[in-house]
Protein backbone atom coordinates (compact mmCIF):
# COMPACT_ATOMS: atom_id res chain seq x y z
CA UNK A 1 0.00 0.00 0.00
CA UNK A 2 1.70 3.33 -1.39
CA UNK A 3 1.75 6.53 1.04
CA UNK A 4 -1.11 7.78 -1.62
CA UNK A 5 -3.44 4.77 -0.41
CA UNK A 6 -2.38 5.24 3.49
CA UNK A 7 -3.01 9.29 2.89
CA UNK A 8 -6.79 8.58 1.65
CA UNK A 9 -7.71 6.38 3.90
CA UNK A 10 -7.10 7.88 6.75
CA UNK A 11 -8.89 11.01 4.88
CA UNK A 12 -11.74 8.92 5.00
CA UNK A 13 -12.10 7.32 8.35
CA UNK A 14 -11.06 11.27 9.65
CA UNK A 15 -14.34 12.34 7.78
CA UNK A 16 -16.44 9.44 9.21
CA UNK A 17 -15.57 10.23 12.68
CA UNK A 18 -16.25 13.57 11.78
CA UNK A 19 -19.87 13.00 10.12
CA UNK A 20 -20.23 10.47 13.33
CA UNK A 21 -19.58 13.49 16.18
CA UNK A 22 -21.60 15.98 13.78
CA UNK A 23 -24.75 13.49 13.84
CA UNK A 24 -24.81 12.68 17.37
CA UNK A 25 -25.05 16.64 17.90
CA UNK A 26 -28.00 16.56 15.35
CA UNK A 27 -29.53 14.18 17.46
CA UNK A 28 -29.48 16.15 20.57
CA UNK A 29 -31.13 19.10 18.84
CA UNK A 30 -33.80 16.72 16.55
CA UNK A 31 -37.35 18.03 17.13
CA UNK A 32 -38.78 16.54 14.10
CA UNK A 33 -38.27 12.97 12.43
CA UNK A 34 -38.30 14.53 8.74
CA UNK A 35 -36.05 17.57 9.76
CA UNK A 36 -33.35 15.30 11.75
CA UNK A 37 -33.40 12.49 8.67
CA UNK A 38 -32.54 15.41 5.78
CA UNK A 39 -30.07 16.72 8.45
CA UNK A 40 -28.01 13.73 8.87
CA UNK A 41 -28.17 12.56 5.59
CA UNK A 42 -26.17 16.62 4.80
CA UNK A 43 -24.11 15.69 7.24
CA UNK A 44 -22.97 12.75 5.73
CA UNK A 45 -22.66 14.05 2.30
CA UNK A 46 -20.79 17.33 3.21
CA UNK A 47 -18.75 16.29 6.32
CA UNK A 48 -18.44 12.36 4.94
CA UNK A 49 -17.47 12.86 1.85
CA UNK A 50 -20.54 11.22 0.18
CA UNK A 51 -21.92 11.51 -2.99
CA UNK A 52 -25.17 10.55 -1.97
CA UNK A 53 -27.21 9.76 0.96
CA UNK A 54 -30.23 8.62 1.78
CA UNK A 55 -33.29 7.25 4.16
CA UNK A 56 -36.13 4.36 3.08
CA UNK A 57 -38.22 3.10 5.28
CA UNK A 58 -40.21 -0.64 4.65
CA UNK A 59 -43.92 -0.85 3.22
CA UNK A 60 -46.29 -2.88 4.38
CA UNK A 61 -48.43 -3.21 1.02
CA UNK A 62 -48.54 -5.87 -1.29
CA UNK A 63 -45.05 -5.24 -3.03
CA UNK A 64 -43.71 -4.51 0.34
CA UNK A 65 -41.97 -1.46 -1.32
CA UNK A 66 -39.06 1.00 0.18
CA UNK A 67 -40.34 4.26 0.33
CA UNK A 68 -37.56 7.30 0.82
CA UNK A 69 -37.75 9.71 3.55
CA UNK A 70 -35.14 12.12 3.42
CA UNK A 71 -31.53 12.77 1.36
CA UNK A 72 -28.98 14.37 0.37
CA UNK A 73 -26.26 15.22 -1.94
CA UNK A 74 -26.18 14.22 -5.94
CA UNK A 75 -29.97 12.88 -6.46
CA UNK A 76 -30.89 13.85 -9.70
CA UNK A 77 -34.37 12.55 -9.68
CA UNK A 78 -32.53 9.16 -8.64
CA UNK A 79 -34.94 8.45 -5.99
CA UNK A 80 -38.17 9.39 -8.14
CA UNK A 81 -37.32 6.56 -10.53
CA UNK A 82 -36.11 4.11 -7.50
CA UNK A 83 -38.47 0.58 -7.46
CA UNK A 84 -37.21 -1.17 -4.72
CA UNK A 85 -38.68 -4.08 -2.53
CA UNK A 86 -37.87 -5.40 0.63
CA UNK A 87 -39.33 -8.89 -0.51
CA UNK A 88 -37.19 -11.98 -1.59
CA UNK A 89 -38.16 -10.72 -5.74
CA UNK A 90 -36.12 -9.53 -8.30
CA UNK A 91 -36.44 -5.82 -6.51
CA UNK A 92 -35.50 -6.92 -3.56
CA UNK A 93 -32.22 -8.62 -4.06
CA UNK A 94 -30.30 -5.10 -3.91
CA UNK A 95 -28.55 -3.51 -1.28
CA UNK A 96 -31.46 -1.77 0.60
CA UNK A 97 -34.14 -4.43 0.11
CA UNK A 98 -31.72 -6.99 1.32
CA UNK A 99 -30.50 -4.83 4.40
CA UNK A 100 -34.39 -4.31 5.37
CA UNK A 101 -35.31 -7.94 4.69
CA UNK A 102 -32.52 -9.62 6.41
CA UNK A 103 -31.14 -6.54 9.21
CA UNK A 104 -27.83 -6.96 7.81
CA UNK A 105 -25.43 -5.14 6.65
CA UNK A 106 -25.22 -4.62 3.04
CA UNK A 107 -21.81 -3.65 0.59
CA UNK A 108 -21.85 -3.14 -2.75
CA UNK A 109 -17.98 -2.76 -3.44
CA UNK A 110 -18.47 -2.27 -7.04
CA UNK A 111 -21.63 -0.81 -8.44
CA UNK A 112 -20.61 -1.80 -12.30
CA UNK A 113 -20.21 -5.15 -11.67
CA UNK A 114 -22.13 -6.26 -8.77
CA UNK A 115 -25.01 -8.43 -10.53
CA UNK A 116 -27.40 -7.65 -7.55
CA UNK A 117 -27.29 -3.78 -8.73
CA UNK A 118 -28.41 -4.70 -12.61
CA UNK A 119 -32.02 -3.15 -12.13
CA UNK A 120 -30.38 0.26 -10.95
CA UNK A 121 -26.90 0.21 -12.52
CA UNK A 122 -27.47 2.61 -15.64
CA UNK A 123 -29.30 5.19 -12.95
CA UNK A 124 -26.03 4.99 -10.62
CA UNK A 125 -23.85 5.42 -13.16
CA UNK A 126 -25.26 8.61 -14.88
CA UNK A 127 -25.02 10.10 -11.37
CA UNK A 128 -21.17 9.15 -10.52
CA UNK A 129 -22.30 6.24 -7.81
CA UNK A 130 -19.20 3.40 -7.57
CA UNK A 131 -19.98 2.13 -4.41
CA UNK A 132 -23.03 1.66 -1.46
CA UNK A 133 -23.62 0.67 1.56
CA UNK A 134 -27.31 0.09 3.11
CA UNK A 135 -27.56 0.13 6.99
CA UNK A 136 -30.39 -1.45 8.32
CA UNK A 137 -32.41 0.28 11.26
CA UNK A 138 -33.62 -1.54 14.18
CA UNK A 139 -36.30 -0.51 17.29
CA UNK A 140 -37.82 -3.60 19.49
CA UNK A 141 -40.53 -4.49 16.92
CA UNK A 142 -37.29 -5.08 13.78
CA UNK A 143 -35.87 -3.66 10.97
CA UNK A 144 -38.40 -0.54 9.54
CA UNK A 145 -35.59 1.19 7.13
CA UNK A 146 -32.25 1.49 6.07
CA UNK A 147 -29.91 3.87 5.51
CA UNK A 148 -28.02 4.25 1.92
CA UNK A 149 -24.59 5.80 1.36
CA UNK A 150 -23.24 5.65 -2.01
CA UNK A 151 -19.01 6.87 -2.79
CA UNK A 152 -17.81 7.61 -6.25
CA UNK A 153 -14.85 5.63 -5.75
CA UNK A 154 -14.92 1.58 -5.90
CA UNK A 155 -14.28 0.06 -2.60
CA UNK A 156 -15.19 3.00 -0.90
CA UNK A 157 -16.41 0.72 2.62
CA UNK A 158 -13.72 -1.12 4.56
CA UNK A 159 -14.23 -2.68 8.07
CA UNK A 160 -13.25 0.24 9.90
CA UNK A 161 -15.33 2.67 8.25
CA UNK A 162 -18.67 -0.02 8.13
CA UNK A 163 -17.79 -0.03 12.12
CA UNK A 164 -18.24 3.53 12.36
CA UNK A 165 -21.35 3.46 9.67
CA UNK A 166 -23.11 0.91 11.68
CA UNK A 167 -22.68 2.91 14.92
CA UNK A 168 -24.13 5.84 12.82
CA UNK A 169 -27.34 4.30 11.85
CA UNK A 170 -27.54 2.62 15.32
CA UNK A 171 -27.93 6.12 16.33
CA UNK A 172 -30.21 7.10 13.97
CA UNK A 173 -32.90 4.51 14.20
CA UNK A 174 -32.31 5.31 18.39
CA UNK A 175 -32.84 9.28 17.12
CA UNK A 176 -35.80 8.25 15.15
CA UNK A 177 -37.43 6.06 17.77
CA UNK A 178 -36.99 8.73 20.39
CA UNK A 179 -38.99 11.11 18.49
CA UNK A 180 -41.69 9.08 17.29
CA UNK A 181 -42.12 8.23 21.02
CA UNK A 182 -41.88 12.18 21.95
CA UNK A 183 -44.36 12.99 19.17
CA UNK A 184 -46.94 9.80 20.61
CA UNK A 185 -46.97 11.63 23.65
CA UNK A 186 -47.54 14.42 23.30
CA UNK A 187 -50.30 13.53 20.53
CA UNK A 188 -51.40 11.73 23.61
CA UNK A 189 -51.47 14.78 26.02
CA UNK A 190 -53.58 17.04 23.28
CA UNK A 191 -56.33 14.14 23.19
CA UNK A 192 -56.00 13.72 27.02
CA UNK A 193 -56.74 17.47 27.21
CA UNK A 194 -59.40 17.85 24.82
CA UNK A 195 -61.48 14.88 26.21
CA UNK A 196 -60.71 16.82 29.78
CA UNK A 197 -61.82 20.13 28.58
CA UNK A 198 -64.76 19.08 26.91
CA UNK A 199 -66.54 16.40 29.29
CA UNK A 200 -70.02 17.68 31.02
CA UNK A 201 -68.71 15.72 33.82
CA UNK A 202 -66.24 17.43 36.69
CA UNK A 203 -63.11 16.29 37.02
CA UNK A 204 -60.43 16.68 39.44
CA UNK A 205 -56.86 15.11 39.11
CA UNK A 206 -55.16 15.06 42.90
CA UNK A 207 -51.74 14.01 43.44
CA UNK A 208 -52.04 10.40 45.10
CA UNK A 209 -48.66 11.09 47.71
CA UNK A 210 -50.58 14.55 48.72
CA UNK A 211 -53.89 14.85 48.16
CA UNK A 212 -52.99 18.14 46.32
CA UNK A 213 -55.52 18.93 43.48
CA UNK A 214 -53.20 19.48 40.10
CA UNK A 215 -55.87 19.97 37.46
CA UNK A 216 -59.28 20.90 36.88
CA UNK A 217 -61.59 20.88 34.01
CA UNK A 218 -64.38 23.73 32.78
CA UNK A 219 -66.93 21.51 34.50
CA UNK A 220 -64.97 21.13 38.09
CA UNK A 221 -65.14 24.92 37.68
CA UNK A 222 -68.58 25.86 37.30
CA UNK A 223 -69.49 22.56 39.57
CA UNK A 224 -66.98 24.14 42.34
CA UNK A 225 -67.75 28.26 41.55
CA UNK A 226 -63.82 28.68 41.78
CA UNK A 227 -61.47 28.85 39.02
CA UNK A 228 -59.10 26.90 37.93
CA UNK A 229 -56.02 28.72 39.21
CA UNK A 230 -57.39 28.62 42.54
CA UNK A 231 -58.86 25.25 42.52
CA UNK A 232 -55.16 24.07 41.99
CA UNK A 233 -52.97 23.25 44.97
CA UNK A 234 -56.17 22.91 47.09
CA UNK A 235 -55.97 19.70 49.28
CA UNK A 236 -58.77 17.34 47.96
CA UNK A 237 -60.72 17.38 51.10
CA UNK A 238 -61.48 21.16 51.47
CA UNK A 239 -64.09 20.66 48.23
CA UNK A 240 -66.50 18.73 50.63
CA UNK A 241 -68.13 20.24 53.66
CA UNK A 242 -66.02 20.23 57.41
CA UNK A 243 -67.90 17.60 58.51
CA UNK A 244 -67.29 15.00 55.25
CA UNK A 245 -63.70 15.90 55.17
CA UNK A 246 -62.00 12.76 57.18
CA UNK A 247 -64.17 10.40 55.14
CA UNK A 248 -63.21 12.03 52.42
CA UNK A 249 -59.53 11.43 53.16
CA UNK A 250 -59.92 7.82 54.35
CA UNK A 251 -61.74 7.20 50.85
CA UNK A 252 -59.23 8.78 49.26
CA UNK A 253 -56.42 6.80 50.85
CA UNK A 254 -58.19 3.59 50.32
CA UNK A 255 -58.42 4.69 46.15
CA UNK A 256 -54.62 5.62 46.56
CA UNK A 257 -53.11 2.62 47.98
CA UNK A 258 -55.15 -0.29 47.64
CA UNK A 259 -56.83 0.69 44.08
CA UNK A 260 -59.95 0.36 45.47
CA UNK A 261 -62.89 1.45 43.05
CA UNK A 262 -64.67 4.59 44.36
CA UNK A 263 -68.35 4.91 44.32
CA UNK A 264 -69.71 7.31 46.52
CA UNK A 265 -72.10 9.66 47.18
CA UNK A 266 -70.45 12.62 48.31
CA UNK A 267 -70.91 16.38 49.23
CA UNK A 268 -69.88 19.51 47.10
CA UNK A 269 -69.56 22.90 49.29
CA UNK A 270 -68.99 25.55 46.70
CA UNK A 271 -67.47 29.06 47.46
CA UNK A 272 -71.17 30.68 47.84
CA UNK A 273 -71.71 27.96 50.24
CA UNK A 274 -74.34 26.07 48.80
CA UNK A 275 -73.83 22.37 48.81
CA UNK A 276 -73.95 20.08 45.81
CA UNK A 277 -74.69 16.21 46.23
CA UNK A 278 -72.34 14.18 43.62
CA UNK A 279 -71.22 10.67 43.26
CA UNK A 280 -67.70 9.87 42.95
């Protein structure tokens, strides 16, 4: 191996260190899944050294196709004429299929010559593509994507730089995961609070270690003749009358630490004193 050789290798792992320490920041700062994908993918094609990068993710339809979700770098319409499978067809014996099918990784040392790459190889060539990889991405229920790097130079992938690569999209499909479990949340939370804000029904949450009213509906409002803001921080007891208040607390005790079903017929003292009968 000539000093030449040596020289550009090392060039490369530098860069994919580089791109490596460049997407972990991305991930830290990721908000959206789209936004983070497209970012990473730059990073890999300007910091990398990449011609081309790239995100699929796996179909469930009938052709079980690969549909893209973000990229970067020389595309060229390269993705709009992509037909690629993740089933064991013709389509689906490429790089990307074969990462997705089998959560593998996938090197295509020589895109000219490879025979897997035949249904794509006159579209890579037009747009400078020697080389691939496909990384597959992983969360607890498999492999839902993989992510495509392509080099203009043959033999673009060695060990070392796979290594780093794999730790790469290990981090991604973590990123990706993260936020799709941020954005289920909080999708959760707005349904939780319109279903809150619009029942006819009053309801109080209370925090089960203190009795401590946190939240309060419209309804627990108007039922109560208190706003919210005051109705907060209130210990659950002072809603009901002096007299109801310990059996108020021992009911609330046995809800708290035994899960006991409540079913009660209770006592409402609003702030202009009248009293309200309820069931709870």
């Amino acid at each position: 191996m000539d000093g030449n050789t040596v020289e550009e290798e090392l060039r490369r792992k530098n860069r994919a260190l580089t791109a490596l320490s460049q997407c972990n920041q991305a991930l830290l700062r990721a908000r959206d899944e789209t936004t983070f994908i497209n970012e990473l993918c730059d990073i890999l094609v300007r910091l990398g050294g990449y011609r081309f990068a790239w995100v699929g993710y796996r179909m469930d339809d009938a052709d079980k196709t690969v549909r893209p979700v973000g990229h970067s770098g020389k595309e060229d319409g390269y993705l709009a004429d992509l037909r690629i499978s993740w089933a064991d067809g013709p389509l689906g014996q490429g790089p990307t299929g074969t990462a997705i099918r089998t959560g593998e990784v996938v090197v295509c040392r020589n895109i000219l010559s490879d025979p897997r790459y035949q249904p794509w190889r006159r579209q890579a060539k037009e747009r400078g593509y020697a080389s691939s990889i496909a990384l597959p991405l992983r969360n607890d229920e498999g492999c839902f994507g993989a992510l495509n790097l392509y080099a203009e130079a043959p033999d673009a992938f060695d060990d070392h730089e796979t290594a780093l690569l794999r730790e790469l999209a290990e981090d991604l499909a973590y990123g990706i995961t993260a936020l799709r479990t941020r954005r289920h949340l909080v999708e959760s939370e707005q349904r939780y609070r319109l279903l809150v804000e619009t029942a006819n029904d009053a309801i109080l949450l209370a925090d089960a270690a203190s009795g401590r009213i946190i939240d309060a509906n419209p309804a627990a409002e108007a039922l109560l003749g208190v706003h919210r803001a005051e109705i907060i921080g209130m210990h659950q007891s002072e809603i009901h009358p002096p007299e109801e208040r310990e059996r108020c607390r021992k009911i609330f005790r046995e809800h708290t630490e035994h899960g006991k079903v409540i079913a009660e017929d209770l006592v409402i003292l609003r702030r202009d004193g009248r009293r309200v009968p309820v069931q709870v």
